[in-house]
Protein backbone atom coordinates (compact mmCIF):
# COMPACT_ATOMS: atom_id res chain seq x y z
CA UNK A 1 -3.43 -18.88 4.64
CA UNK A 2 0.40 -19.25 5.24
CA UNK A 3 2.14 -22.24 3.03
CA UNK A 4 2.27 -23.92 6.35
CA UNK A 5 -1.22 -23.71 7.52
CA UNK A 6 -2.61 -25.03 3.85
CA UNK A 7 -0.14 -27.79 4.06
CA UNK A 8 -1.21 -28.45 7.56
CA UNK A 9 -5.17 -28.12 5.79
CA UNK A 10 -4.27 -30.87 3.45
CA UNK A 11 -2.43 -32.90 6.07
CA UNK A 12 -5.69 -32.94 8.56
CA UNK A 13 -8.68 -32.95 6.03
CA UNK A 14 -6.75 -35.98 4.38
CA UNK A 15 -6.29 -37.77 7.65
CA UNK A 16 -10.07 -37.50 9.04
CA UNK A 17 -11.16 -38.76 5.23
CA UNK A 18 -8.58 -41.69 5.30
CA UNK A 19 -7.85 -42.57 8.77
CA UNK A 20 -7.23 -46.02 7.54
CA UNK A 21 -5.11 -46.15 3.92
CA UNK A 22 -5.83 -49.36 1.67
CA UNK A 23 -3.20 -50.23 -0.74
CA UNK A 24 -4.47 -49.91 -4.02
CA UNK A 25 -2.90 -52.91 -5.84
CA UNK A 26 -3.79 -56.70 -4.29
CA UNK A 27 -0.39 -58.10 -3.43
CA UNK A 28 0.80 -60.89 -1.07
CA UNK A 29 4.81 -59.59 -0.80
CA UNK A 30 7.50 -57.34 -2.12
CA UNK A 31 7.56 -59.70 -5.17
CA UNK A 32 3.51 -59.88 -5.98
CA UNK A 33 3.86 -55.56 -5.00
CA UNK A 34 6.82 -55.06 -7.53
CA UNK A 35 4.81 -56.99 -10.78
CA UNK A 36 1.33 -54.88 -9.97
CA UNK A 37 3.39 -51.89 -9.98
CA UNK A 38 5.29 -52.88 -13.11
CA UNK A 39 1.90 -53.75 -14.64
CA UNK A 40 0.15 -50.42 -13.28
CA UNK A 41 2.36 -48.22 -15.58
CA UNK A 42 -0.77 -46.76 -18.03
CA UNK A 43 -3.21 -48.48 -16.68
CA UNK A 44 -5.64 -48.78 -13.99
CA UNK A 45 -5.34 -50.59 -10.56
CA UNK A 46 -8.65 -52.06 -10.88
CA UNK A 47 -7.70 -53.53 -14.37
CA UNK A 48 -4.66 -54.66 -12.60
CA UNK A 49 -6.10 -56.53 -10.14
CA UNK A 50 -7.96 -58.61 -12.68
CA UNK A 51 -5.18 -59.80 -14.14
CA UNK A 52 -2.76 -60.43 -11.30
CA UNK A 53 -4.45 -63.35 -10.06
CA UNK A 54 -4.32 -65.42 -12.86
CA UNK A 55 -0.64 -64.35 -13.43
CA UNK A 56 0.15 -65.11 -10.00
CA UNK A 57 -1.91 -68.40 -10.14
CA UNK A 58 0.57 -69.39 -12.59
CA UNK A 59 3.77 -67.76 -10.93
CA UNK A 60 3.64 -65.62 -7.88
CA UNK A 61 7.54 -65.93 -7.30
CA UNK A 62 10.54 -65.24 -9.74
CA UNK A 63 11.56 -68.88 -9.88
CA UNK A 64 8.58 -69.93 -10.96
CA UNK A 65 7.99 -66.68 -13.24
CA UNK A 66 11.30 -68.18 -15.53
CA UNK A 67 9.50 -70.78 -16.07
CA UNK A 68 7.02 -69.15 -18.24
CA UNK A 69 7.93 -68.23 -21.78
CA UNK A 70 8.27 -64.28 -22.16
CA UNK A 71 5.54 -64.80 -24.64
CA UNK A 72 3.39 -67.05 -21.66
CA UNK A 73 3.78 -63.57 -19.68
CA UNK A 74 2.73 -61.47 -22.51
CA UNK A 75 -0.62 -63.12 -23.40
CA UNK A 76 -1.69 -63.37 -19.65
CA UNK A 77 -0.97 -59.68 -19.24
CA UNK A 78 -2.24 -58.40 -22.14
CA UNK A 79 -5.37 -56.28 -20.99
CA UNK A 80 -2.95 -54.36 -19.29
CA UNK A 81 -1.61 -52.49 -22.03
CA UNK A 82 2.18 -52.69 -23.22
CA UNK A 83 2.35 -56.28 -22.81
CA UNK A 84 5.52 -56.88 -25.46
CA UNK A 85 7.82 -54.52 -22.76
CA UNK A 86 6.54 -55.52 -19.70
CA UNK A 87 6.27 -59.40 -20.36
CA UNK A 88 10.15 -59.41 -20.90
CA UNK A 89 10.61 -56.62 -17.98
CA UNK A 90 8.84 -59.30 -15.64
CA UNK A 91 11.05 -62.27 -17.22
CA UNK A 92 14.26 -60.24 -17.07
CA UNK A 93 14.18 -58.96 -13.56
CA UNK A 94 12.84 -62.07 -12.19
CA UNK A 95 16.16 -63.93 -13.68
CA UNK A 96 18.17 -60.95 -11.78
CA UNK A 97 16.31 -60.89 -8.55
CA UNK A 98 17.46 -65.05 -8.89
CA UNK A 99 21.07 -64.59 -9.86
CA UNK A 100 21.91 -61.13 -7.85
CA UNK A 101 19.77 -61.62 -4.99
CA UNK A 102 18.97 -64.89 -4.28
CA UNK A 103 15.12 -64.78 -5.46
CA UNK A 104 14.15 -61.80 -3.33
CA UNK A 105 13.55 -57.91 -3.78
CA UNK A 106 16.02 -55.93 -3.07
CA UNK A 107 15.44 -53.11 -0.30
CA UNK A 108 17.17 -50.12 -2.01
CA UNK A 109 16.36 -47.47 -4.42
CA UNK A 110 19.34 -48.17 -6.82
CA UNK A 111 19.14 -52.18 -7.11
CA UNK A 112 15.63 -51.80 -7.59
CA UNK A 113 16.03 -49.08 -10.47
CA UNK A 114 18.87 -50.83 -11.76
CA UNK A 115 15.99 -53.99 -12.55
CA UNK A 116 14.42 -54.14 -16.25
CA UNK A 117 11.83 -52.13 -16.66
CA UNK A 118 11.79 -51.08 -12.90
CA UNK A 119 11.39 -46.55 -12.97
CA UNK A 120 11.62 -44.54 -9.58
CA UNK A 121 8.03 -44.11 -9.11
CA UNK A 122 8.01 -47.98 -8.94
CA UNK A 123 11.34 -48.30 -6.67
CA UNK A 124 9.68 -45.58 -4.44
CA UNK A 125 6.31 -47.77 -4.39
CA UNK A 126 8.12 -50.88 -3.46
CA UNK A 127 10.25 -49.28 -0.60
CA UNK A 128 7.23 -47.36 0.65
CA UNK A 129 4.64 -50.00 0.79
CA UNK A 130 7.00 -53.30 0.86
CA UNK A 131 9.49 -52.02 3.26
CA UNK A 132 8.29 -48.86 5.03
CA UNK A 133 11.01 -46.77 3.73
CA UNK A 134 10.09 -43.02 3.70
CA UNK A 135 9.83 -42.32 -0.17
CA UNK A 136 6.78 -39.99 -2.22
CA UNK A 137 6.36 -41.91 -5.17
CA UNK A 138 4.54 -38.99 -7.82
CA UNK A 139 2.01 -40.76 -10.09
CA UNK A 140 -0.54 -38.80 -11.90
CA UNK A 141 -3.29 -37.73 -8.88
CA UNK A 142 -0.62 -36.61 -6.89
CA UNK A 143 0.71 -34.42 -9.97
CA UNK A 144 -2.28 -32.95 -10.70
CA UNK A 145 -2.93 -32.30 -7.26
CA UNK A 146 0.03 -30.95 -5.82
CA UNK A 147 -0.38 -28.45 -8.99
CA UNK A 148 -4.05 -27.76 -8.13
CA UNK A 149 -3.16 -26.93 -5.04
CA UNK A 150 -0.14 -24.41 -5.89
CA UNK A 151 2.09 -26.59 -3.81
CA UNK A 152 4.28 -26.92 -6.99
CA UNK A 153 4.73 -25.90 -10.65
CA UNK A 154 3.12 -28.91 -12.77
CA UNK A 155 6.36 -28.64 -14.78
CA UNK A 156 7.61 -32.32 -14.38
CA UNK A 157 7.02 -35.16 -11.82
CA UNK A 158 10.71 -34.63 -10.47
CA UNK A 159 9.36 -31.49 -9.48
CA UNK A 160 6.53 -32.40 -8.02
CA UNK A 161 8.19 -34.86 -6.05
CA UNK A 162 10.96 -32.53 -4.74
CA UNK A 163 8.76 -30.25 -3.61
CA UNK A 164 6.22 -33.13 -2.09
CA UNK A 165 9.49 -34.05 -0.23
CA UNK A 166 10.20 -30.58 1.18
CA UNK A 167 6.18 -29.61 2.05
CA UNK A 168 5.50 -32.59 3.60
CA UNK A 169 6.99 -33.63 7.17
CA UNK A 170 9.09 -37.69 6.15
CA UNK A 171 7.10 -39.50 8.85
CA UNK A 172 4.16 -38.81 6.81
CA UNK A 173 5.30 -39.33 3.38
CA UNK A 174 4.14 -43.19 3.09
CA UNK A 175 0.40 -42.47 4.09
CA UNK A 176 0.40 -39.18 2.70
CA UNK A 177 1.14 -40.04 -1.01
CA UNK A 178 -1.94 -43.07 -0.63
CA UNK A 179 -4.14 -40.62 0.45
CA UNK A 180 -3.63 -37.98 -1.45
CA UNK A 181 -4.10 -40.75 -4.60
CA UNK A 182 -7.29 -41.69 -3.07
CA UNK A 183 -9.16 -38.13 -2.62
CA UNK A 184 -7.92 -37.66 -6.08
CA UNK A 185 -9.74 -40.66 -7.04
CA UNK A 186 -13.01 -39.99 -4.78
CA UNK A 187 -12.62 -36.01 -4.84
CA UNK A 188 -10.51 -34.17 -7.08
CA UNK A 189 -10.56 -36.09 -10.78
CA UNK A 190 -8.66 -34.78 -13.76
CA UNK A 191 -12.21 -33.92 -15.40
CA UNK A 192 -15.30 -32.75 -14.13
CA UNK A 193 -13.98 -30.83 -11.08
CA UNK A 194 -16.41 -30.20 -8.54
CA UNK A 195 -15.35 -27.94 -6.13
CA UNK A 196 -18.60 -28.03 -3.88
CA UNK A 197 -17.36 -31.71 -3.27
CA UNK A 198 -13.44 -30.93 -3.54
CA UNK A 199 -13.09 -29.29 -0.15
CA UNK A 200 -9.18 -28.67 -0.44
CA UNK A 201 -9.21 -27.37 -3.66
CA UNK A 202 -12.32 -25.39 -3.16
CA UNK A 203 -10.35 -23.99 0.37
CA UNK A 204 -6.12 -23.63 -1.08
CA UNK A 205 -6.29 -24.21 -4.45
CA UNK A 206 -4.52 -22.65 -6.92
CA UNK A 207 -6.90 -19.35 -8.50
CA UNK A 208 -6.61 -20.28 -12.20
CA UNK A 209 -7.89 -23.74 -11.26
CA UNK A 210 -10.74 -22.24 -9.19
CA UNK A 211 -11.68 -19.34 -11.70
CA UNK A 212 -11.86 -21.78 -14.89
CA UNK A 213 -14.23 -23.78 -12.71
CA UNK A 214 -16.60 -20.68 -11.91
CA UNK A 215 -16.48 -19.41 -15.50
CA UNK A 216 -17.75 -23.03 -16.67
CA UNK A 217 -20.58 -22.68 -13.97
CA UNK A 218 -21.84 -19.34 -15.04
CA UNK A 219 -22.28 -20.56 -18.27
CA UNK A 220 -24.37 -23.63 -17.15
């Protein structure tokens, strides 16, 4: 297969599995959307979604959030893992998003990055899934699959995501980056690779990838 013909695989066997893309993380608005993704960083959505609805029970808008002590925030969010820099991250950009932009999100990549504790992956989340602005945000199923796949180097997410970006037609980015984190999820795991159930990797994958996996079989 051409480049183009495996990226027009992925493109097709990813559409008939997920004609219909959920949104991983339970959100209400751009605000709700923005603290899940903060809270996602190194930990799972599921876990996430526990927690968010007592958080948002107690504030599920930034005037409300500054109301809560930083150390409120911390304890409530706790399960998720790095609660000391994302309970003041969730306190400091909900003061900004108050004094800079009158209590709502802002729709562009640099005010968004410019918030505490805000990364591109999470700017590119927001203005995908908030706003519907064409952006591949890289987390790590789509880095392990874009690599799997040879459709990059697995030498840094920035990579990944460049080359995401110039694979991938733009009207397709927003759907494309959910689904591919779904099959990862349901197909293609970092461990225990099974490629008689991972159809793309089993069909364009990279030959390292699909060699290691025979090897381990013929010792089974």
């Amino acid at each position: 297969m051409t480049q183009q013909e495996r990226v027009t695989f992925v493109i097709n066997t990813l559409k008939e599995l997920y004609p219909t893309i959920p949104i991983p993380l339970d959100h209400k608005d751009p605000y709700t959307l923005l603290i899940a993704v903060l809270l996602s960083a190194q930990c799972t959505d599921v876990r996430v979604n526990q927690i968010t609805p007592l958080l948002f029970s107690r504030a599920d808008n930034p005037f409300d959030m500054v109301k809560l002590s930083i150390e409120e925030i911390k304890e409530i969010i706790r399960p998720c893992g790095l609660s000391p820099m994302k309970s003041k991250g969730i306190f400091g950009l909900s003061q900004i998003l108050i004094e800079k932009h009158n209590g709502l999100v802002p729709q562009s990549f640099e005010a968004l990055e410019a918030l505490p504790a805000v990364g591109h992956k999470t700017a590119s989340v927001v203005m995908s899934q908030a706003f519907g602005v064409p952006a591949f945000p890289v987390d790590t199923h789509i880095h392990r699959l874009m690599y799997r796949w040879n459709f990059t180097n697995g030498k840094n997410v920035i990579q990944t995501e460049k080359d995401a970006k110039r694979l991938f037609p733009k009207e397709l980015w927003n759907e494309l980056h959910l689904q591919i984190i779904w099959y990862g999820r349901e197909y293609s795991p970092a461990r225990g690779l099974n490629l008689e159930k991972d159809i793309i990797t089993k069909t364009i994958g990279r030959k390292s990838i699909i060699k290691e996996f025979e090897k381990k079989q013929s010792r089974c």
